[in-house]
N, C-alpha and C. Protein backbone atom coordinates (compact mmCIF):
# COMPACT_ATOMS: atom_id res chain seq x y z
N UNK A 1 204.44 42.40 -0.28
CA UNK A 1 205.18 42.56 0.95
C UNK A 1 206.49 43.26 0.60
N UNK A 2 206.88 44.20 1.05
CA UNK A 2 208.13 45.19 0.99
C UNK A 2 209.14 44.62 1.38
N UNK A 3 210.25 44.58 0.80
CA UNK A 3 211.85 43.99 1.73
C UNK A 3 212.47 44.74 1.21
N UNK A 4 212.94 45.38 2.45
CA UNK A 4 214.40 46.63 2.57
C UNK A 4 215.46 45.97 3.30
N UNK A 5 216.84 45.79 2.59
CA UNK A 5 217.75 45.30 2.94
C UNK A 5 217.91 43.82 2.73
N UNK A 6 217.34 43.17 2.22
CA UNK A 6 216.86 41.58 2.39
C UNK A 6 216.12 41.34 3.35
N UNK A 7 215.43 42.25 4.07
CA UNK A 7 214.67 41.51 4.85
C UNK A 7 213.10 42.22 4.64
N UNK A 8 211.94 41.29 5.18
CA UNK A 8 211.07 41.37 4.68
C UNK A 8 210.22 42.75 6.07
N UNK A 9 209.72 44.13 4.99
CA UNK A 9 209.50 45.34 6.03
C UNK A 9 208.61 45.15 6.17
N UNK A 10 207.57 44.59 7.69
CA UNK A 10 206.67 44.63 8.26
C UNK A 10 206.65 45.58 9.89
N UNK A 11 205.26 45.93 9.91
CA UNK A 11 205.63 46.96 11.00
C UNK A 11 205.65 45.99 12.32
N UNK A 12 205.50 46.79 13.23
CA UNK A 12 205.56 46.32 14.59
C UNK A 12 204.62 44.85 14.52
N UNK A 13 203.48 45.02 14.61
CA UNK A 13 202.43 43.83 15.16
C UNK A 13 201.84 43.24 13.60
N UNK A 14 203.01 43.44 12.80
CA UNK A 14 202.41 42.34 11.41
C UNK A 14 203.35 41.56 11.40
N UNK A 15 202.76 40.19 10.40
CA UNK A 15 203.67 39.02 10.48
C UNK A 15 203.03 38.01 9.50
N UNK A 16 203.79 37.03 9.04
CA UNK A 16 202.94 36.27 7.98
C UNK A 16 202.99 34.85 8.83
N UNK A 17 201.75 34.12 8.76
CA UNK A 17 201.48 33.19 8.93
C UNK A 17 201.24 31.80 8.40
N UNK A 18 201.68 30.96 8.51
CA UNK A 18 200.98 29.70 7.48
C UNK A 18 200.06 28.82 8.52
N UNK A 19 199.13 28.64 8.24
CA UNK A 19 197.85 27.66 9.07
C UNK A 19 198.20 26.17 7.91
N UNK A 20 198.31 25.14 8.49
CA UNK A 20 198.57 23.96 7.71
C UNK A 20 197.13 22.91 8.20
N UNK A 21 196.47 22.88 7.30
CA UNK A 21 195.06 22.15 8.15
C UNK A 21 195.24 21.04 6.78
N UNK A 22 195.15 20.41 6.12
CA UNK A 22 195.52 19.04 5.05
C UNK A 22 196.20 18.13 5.28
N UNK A 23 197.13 18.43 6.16
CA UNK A 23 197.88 17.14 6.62
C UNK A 23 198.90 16.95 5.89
N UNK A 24 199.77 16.46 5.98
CA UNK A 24 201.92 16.74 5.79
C UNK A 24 201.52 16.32 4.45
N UNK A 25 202.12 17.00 3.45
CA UNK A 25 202.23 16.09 2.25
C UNK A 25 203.82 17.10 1.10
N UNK A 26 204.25 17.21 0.34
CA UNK A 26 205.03 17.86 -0.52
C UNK A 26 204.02 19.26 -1.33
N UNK A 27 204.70 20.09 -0.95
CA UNK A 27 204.05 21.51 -1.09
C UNK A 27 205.21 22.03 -2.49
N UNK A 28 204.50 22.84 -3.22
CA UNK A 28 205.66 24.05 -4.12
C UNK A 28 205.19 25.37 -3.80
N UNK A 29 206.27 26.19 -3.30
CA UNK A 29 205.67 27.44 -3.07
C UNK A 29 206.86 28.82 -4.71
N UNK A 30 205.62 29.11 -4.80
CA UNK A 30 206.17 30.20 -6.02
C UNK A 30 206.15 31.67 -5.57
N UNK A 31 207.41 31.89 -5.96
CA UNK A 31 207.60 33.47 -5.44
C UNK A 31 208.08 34.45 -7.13
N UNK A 32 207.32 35.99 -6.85
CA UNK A 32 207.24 36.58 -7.85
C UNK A 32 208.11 37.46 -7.40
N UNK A 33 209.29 38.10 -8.05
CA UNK A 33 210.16 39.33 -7.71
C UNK A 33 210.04 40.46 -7.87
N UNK A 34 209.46 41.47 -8.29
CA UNK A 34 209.16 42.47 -9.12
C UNK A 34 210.09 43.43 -8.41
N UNK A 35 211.47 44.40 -9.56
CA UNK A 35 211.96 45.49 -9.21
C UNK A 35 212.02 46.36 -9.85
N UNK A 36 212.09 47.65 -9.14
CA UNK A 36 212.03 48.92 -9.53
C UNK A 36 213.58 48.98 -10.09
């Protein structure tokens, strides 16, 4: 996913979603940075 300016560049009618179907519990989410 592209981010220009700090914010994340999606076009008009894209968008990220999370569907949560497991039921509430403590999640870790890992993010990868990669720069030019």
């Amino acid at each position: 996913i592209p981010v220009e300016n700090g914010r994340l560049a999606l076009g008009r009618w894209q968008g990220i979603f999370l569907a949560e179907f497991d039921g509430p519990r403590e999640r870790t989410v890992l993010v990868s940075v990669v720069a030019e």
